[in-house]
C-alpha atoms as a PDB file:
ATOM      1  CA  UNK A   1     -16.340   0.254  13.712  1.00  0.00           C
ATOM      2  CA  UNK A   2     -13.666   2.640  12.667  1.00  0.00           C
ATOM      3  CA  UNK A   3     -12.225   5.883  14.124  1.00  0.00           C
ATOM      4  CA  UNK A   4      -8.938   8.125  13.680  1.00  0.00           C
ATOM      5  CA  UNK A   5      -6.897   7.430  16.909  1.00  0.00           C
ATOM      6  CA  UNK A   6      -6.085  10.492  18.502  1.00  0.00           C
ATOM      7  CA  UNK A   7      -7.387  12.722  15.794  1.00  0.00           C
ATOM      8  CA  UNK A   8      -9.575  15.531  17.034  1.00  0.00           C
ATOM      9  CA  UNK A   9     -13.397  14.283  16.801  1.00  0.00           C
ATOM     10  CA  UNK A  10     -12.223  10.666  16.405  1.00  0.00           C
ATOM     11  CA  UNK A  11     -15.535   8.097  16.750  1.00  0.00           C
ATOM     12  CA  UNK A  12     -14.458   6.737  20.421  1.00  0.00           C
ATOM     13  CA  UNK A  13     -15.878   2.991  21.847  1.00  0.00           C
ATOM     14  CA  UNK A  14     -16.862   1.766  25.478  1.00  0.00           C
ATOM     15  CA  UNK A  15     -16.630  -2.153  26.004  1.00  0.00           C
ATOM     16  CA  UNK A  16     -18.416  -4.331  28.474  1.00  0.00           C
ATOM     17  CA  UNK A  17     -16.219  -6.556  29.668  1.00  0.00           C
ATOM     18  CA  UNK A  18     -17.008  -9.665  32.012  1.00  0.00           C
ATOM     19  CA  UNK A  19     -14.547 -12.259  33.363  1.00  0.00           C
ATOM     20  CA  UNK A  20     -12.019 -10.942  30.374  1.00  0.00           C
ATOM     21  CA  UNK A  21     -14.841 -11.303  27.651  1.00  0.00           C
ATOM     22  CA  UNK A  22     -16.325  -8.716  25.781  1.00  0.00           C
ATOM     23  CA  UNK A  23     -20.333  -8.994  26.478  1.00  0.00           C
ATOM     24  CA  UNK A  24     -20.847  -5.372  24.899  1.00  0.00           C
ATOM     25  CA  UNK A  25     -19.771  -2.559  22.812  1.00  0.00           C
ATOM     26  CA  UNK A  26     -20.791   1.179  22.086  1.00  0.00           C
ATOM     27  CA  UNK A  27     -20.345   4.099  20.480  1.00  0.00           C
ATOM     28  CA  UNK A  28     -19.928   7.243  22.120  1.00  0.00           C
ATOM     29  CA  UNK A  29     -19.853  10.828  20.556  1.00  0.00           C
ATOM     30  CA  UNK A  30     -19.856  13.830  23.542  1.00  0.00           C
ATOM     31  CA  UNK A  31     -21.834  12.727  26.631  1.00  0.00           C
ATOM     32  CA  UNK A  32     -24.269  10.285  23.485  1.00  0.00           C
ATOM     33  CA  UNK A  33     -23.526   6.455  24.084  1.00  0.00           C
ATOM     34  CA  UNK A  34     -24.817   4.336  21.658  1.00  0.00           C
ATOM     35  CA  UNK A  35     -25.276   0.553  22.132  1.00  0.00           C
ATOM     36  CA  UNK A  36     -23.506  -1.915  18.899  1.00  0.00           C
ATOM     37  CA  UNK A  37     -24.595  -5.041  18.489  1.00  0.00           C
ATOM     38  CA  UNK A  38     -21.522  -7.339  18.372  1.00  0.00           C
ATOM     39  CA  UNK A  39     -21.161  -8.945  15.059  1.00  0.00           C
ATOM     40  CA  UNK A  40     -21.933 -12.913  15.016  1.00  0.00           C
ATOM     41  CA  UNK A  41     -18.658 -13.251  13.250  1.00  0.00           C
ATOM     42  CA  UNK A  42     -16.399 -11.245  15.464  1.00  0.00           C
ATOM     43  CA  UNK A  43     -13.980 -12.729  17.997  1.00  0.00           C
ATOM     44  CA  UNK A  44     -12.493 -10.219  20.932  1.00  0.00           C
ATOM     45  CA  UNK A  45      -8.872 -10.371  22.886  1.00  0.00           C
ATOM     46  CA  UNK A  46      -8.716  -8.364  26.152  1.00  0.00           C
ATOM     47  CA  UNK A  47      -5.338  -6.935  26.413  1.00  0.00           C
ATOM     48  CA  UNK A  48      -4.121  -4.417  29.202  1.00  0.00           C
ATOM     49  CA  UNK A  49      -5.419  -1.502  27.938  1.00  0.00           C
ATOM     50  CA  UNK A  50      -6.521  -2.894  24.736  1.00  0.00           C
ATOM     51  CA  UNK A  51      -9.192  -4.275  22.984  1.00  0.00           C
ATOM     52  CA  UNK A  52      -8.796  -6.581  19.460  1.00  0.00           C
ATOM     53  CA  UNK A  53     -11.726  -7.385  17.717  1.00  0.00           C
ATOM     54  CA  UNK A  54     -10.909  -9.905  14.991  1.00  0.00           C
ATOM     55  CA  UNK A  55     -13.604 -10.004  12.059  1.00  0.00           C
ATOM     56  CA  UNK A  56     -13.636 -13.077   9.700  1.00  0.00           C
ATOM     57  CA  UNK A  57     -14.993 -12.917   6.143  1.00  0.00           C
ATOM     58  CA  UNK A  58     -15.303 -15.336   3.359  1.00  0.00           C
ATOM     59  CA  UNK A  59     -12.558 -13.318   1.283  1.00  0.00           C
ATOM     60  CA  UNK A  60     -10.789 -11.479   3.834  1.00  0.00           C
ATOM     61  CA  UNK A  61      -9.982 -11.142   7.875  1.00  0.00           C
ATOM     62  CA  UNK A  62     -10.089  -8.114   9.834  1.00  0.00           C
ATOM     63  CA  UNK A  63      -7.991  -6.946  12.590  1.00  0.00           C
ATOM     64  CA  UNK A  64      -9.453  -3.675  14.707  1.00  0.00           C
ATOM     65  CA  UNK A  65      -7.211  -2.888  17.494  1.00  0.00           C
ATOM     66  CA  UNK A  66      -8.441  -0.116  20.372  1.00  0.00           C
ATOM     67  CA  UNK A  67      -6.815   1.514  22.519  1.00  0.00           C
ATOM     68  CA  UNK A  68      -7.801   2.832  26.055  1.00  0.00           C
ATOM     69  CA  UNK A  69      -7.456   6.786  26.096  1.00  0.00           C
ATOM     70  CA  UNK A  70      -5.503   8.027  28.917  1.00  0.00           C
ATOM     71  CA  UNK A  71      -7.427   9.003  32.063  1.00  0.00           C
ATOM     72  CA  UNK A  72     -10.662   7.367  30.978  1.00  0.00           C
ATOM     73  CA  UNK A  73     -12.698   4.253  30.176  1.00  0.00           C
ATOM     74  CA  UNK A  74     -12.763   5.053  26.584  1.00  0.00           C
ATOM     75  CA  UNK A  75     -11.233   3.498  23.321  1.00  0.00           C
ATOM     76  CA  UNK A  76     -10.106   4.842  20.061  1.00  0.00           C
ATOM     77  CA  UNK A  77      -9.146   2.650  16.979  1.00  0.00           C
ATOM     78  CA  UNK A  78      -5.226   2.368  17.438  1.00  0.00           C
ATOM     79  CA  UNK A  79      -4.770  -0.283  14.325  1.00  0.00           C
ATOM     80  CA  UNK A  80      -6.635  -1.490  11.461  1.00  0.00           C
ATOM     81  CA  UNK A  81      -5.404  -4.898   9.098  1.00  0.00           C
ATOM     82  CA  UNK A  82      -7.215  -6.204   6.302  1.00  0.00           C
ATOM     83  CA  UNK A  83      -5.457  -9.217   5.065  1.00  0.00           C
ATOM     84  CA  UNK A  84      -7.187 -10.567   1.845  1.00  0.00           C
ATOM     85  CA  UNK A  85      -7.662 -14.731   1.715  1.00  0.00           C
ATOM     86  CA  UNK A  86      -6.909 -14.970  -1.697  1.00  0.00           C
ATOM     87  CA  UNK A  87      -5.227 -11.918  -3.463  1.00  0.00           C
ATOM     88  CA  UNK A  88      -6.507 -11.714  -6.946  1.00  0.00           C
ATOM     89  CA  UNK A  89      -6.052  -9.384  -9.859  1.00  0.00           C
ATOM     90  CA  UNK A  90      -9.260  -9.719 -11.247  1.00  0.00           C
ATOM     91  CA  UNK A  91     -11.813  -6.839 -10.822  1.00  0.00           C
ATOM     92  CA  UNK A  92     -14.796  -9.237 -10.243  1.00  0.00           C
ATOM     93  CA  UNK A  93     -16.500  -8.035 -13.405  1.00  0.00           C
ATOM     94  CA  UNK A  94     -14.276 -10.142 -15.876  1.00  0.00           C
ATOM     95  CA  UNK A  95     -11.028  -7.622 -16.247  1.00  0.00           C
ATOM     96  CA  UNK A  96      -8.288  -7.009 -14.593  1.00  0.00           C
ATOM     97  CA  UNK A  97      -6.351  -4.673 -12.019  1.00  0.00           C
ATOM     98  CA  UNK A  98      -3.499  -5.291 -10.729  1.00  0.00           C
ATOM     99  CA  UNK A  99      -0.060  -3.258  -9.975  1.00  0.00           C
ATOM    100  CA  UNK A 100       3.840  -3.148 -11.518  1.00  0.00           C
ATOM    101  CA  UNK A 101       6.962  -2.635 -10.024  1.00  0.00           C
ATOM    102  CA  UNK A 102      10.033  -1.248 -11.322  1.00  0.00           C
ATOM    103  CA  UNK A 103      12.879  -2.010  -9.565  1.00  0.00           C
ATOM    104  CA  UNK A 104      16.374  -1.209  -9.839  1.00  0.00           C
ATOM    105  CA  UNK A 105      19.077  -2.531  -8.013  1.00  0.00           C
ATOM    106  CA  UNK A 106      16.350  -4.062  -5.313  1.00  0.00           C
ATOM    107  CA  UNK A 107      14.947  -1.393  -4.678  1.00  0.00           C
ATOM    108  CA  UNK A 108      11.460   0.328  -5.792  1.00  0.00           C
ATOM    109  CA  UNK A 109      11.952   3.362  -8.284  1.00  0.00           C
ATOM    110  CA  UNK A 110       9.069   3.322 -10.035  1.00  0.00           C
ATOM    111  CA  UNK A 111       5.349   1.977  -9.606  1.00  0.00           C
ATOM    112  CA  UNK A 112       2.139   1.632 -12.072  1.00  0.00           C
ATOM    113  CA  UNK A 113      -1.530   0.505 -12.475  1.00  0.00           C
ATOM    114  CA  UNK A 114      -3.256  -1.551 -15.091  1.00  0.00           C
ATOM    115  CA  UNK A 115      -7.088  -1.965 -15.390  1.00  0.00           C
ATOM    116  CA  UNK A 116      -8.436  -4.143 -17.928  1.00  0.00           C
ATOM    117  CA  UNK A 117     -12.026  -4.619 -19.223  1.00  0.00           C
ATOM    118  CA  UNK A 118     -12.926  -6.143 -22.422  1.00  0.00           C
ATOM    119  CA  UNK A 119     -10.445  -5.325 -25.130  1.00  0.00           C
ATOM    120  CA  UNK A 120      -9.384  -1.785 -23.347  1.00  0.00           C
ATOM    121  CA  UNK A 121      -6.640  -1.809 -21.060  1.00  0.00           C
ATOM    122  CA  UNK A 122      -5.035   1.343 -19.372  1.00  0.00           C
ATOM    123  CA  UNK A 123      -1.958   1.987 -17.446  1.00  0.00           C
ATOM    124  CA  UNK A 124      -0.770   5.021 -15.391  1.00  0.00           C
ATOM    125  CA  UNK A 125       2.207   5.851 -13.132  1.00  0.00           C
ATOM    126  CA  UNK A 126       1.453   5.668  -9.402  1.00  0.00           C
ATOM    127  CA  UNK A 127       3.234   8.197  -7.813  1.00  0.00           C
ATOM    128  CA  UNK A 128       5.882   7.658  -4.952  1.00  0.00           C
ATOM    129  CA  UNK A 129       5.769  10.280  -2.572  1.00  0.00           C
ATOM    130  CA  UNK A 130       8.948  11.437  -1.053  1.00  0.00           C
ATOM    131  CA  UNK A 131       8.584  10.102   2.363  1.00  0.00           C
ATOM    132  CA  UNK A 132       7.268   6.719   0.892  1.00  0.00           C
ATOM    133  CA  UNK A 133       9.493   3.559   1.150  1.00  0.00           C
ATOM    134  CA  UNK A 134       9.558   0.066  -0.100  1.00  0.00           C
ATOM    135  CA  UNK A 135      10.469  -3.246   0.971  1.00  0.00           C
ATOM    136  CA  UNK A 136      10.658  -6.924  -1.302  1.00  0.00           C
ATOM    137  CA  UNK A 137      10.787 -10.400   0.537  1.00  0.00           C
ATOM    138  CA  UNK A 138       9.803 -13.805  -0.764  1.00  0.00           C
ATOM    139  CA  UNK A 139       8.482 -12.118  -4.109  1.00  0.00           C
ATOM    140  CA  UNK A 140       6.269  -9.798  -2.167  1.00  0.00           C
ATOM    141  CA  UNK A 141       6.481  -5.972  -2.527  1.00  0.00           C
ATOM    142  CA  UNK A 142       5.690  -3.935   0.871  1.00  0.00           C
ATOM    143  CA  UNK A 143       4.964  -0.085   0.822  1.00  0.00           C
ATOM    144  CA  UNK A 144       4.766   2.121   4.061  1.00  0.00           C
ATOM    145  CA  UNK A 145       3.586   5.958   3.941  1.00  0.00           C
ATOM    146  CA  UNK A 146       2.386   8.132   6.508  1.00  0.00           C
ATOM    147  CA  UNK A 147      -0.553   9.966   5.382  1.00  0.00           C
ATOM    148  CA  UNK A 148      -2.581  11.742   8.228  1.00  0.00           C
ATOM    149  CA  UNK A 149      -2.163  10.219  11.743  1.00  0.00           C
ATOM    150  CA  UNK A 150      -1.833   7.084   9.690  1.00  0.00           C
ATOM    151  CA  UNK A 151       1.284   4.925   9.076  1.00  0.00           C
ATOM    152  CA  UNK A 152       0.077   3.164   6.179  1.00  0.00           C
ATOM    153  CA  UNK A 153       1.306  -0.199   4.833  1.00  0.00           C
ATOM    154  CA  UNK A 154      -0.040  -2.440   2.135  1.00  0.00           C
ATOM    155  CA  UNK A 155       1.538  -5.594   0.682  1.00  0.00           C
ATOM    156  CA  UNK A 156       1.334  -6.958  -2.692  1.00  0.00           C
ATOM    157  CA  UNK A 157       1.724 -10.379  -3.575  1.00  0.00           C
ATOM    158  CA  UNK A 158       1.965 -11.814  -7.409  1.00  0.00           C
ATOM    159  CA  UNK A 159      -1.006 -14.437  -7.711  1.00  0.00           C
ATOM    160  CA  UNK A 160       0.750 -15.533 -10.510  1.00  0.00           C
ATOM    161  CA  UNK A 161       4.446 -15.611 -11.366  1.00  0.00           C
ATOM    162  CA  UNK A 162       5.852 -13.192 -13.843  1.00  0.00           C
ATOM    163  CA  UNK A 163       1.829 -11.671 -13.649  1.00  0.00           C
ATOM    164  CA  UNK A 164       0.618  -8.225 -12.539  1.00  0.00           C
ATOM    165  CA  UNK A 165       0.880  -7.298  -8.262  1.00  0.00           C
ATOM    166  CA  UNK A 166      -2.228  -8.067  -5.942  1.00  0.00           C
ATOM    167  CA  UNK A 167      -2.941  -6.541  -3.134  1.00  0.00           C
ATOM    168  CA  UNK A 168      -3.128  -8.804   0.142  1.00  0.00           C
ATOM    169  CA  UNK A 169      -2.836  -6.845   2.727  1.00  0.00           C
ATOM    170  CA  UNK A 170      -3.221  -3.051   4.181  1.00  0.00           C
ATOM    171  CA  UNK A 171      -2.535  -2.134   7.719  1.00  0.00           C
ATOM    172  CA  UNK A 172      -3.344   1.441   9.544  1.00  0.00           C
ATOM    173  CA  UNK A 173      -1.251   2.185  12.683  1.00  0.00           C
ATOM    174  CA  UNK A 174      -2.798   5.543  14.184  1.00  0.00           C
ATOM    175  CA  UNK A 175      -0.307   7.617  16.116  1.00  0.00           C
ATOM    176  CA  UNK A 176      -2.102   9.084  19.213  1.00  0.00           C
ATOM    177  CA  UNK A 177      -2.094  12.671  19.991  1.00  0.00           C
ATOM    178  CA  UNK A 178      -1.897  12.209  23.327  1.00  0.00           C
ATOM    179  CA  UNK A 179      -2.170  15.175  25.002  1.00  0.00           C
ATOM    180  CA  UNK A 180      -0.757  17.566  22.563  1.00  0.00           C
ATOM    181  CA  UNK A 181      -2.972  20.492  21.447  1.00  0.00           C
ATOM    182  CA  UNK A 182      -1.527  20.145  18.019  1.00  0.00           C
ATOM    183  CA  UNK A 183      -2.550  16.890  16.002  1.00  0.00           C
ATOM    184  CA  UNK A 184      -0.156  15.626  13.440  1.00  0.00           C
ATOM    185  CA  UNK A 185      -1.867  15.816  10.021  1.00  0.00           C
ATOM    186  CA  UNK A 186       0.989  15.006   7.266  1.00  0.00           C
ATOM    187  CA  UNK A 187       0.243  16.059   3.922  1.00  0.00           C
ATOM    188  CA  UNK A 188       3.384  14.614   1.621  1.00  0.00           C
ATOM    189  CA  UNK A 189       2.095  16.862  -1.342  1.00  0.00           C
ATOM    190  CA  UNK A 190       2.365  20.407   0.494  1.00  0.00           C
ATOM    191  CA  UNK A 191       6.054  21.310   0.401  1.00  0.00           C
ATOM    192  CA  UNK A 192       8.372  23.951   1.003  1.00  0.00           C
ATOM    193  CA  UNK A 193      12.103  25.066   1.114  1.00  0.00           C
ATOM    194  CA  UNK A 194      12.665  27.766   3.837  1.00  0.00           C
ATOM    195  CA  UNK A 195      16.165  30.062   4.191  1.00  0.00           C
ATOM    196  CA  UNK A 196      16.457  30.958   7.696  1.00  0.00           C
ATOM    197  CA  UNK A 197      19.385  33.385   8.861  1.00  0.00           C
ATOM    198  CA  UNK A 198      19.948  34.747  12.446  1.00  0.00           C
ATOM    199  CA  UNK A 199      16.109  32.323  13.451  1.00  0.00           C
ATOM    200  CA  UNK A 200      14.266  34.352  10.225  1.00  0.00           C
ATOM    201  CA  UNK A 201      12.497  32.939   7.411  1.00  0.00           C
ATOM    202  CA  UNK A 202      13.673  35.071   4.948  1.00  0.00           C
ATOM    203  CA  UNK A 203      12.712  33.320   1.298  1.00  0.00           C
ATOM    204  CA  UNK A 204      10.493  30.558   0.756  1.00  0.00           C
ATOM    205  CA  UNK A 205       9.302  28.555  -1.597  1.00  0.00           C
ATOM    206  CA  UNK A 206       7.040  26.470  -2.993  1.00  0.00           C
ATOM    207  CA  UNK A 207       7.855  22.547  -4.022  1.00  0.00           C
ATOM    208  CA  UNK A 208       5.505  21.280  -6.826  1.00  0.00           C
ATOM    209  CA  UNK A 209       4.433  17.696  -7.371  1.00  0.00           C
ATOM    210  CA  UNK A 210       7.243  17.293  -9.740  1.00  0.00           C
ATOM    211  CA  UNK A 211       9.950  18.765  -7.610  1.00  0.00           C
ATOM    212  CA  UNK A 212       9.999  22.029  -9.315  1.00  0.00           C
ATOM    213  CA  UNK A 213      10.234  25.020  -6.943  1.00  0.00           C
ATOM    214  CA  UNK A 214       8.282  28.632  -7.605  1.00  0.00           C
ATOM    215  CA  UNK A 215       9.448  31.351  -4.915  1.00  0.00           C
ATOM    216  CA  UNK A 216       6.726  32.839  -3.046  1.00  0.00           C
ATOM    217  CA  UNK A 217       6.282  36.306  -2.990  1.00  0.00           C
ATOM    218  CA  UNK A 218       5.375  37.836   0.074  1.00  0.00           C
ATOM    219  CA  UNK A 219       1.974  39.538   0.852  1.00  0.00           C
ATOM    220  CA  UNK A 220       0.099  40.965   3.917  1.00  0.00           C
ATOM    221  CA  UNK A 221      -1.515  37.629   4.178  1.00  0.00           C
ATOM    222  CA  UNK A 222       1.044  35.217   4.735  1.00  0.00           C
ATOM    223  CA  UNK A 223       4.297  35.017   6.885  1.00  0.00           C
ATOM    224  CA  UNK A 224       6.725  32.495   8.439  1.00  0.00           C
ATOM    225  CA  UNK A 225       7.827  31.984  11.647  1.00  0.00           C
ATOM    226  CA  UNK A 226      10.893  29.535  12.511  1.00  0.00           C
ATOM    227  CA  UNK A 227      10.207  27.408  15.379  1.00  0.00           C
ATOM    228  CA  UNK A 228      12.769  25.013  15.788  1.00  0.00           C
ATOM    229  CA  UNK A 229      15.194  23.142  13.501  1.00  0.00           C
ATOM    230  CA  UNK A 230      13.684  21.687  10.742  1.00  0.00           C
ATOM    231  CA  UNK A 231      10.363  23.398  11.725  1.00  0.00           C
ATOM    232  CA  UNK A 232       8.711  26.921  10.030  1.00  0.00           C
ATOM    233  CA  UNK A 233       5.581  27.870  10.552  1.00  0.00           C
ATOM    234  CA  UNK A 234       2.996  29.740   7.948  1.00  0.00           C
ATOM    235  CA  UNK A 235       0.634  31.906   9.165  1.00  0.00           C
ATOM    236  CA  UNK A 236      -2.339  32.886   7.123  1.00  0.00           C
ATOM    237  CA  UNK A 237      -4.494  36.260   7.576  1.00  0.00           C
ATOM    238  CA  UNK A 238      -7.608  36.870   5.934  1.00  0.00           C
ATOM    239  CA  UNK A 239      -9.604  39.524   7.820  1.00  0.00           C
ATOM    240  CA  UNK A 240     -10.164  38.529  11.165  1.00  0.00           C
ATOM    241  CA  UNK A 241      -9.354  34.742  10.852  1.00  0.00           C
ATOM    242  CA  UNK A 242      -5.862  33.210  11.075  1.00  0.00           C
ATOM    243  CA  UNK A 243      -4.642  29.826  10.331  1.00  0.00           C
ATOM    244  CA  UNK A 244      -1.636  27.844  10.152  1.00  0.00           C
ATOM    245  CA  UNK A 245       0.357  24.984   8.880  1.00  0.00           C
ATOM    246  CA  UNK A 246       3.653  23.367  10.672  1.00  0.00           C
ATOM    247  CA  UNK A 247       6.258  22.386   7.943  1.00  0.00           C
ATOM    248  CA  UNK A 248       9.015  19.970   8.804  1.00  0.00           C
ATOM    249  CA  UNK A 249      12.241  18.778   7.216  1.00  0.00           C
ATOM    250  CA  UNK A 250      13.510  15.430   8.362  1.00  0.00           C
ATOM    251  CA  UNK A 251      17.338  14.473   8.674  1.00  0.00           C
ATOM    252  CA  UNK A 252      17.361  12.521   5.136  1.00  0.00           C
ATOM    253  CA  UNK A 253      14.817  15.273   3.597  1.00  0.00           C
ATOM    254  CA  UNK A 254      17.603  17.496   1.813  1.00  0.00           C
ATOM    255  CA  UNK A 255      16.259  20.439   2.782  1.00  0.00           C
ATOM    256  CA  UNK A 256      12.775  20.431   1.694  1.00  0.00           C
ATOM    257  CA  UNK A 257      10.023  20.867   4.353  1.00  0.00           C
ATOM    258  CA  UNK A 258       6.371  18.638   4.638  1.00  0.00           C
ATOM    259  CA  UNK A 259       3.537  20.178   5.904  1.00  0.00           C
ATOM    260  CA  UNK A 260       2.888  17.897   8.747  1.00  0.00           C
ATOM    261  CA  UNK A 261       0.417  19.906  10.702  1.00  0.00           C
ATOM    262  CA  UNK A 262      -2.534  22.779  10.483  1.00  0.00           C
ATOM    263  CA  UNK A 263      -4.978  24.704  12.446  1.00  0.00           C
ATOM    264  CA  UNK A 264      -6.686  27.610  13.270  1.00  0.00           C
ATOM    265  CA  UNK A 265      -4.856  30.807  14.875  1.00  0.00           C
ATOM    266  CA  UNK A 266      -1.499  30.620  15.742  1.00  0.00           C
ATOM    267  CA  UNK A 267      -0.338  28.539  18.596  1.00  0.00           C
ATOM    268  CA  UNK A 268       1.359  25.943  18.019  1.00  0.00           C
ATOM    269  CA  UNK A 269       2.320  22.838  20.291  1.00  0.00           C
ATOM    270  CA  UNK A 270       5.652  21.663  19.357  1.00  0.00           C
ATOM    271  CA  UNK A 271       6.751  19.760  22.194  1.00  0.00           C
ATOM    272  CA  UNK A 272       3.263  17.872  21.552  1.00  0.00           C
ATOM    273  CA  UNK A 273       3.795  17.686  17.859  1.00  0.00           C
ATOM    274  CA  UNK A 274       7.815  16.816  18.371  1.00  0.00           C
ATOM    275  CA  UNK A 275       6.290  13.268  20.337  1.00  0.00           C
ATOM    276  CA  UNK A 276       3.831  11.986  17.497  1.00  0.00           C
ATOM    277  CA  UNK A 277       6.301  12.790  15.066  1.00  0.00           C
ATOM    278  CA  UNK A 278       8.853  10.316  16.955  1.00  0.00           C
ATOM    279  CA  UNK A 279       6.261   7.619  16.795  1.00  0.00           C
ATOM    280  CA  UNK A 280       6.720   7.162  13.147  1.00  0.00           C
ATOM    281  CA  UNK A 281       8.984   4.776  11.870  1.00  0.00           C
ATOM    282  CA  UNK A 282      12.295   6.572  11.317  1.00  0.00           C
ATOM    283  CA  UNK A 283      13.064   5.568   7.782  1.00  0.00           C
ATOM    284  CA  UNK A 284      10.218   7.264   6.693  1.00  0.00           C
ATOM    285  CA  UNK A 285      10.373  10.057   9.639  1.00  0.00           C
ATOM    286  CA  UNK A 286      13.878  10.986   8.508  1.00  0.00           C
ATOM    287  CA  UNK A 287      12.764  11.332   4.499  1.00  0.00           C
ATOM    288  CA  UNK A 288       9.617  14.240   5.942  1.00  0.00           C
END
């Protein structure tokens, strides 16, 4: 029973509600309703203006919380929480997979995966994104990244001392788009530095996975538009269809931009945009 809150097309829910119980649920897509049929192992809390429907599992609980959207009887999915009952490093199958930390100084520089099965065992490097931070208490190992609409946090817990990271818990907060005409859409791998004199782009370039930059040459497809501080605009023209992405450097993101939006022509809403960017959490806003 999962949607993208705010996002464009999001799957959005009606309840019935009687004497501050939820009796029913559906599904609605356009002017379509669709009944659900309440699962025997789901509890509901009625908030003011919210809905939480708590599902409880043999090896893990569910949190879905919804949202009323402005203006109407409708709900979108505003949180999601899976906390696991028993984090565990085993892959169910007889191996292994479980997560590493390096840390230095107390904090997180460094991050890998290890999958065992039989006698083979692998390990890779899980990248850190830039705008991806970490936090350790009481042994466990916290990670928050905004990816989409989504601030994303999962927690991992050793099951046994000195042993390889579960995880026990991942949470998706949804930041509404309101009523902005521009969704936020982050996407920590597309990245840019932009020079802009007298309110021109006038040199770009592209920011590889590995930090390397590669200038972009200019064509008669592609230009840049500044918009604001810390914002530049790409437009993209292929015949008679244009498209765009927003690009955004945060205070702490030394100068290198994050595409944090796209769409199709050219308008873009950055008041709307400028208010679902607030909503995420500013250590990881600031790093964008």
């Amino acid at each position: 029973m999962t949607g993208s809150f705010g996002a464009p097309g999001g799957v959005r829910f009606t309840f019935t509600i009687t004497s501050g119980k939820v009796t029913g649920m559906a599904a609605v897509n356009g002017t379509t309703s669709h009944a659900l049929t309440l699962p025997s192992t789901a509890t509901f809390a009625v908030g003011t203006g919210t809905v939480t429907e708590t599902l409880t599992g043999t090896s893990a609980t569910e949190v879905i919380k919804y949202s009323v959207v402005a203006g109407t009887s409708q709900y979108l999915v505003s949180q999601e929480t899976t906390t696991i009952a028993a984090p565990t490093t085993s892959n169910g199958h007889g191996g292994t997979n479980g997560y590493s930390f390096t840390l230095t100084g107390g904090a997180v520089t460094g991050m890998s995966q290890t999958m065992t099965m039989g006698t083979h065992t692998s390990t890779h490097a899980t990248p850190i994104v830039p705008a991806m931070t970490f936090s350790t208490s009481g042994g466990a190992i916290t990670e928050t990244v905004v990816q989409g609409n989504a601030v994303e946090t999962i927690k991992y817990v050793q099951p046994t001392a000195g042993g390889l990271y579960a995880v026990a818990a991942h949470s998706s907060t949804f930041i509404p788009v309101g009523s902005a005409t521009t969704a936020l859409s982050v996407n920590e791998y597309d990245r840019a530095k932009f020079t802009v004199a007298g309110g021109a782009v006038t040199a770009a370039q592209h920011i590889g996975p590995t930090g390397t930059a590669t200038t972009y040459t200019a064509d008669s497809h592609t230009s840049f538009k500044a918009l604001a501080a810390g914002f530049v605009e790409a437009i993209h023209t292929f015949g008679t269809h244009t498209s765009y992405e927003v690009f955004y450097a945060g205070a702490s993101a030394n100068g290198v931009y994050t595409e944090v939006a796209h769409g199709s022509g050219t308008t873009v809403d950055l008041v709307g945009l400028q208010a679902q960017l607030a909503q995420i959490p500013s250590a990881i806003g600031a790093l964008l």
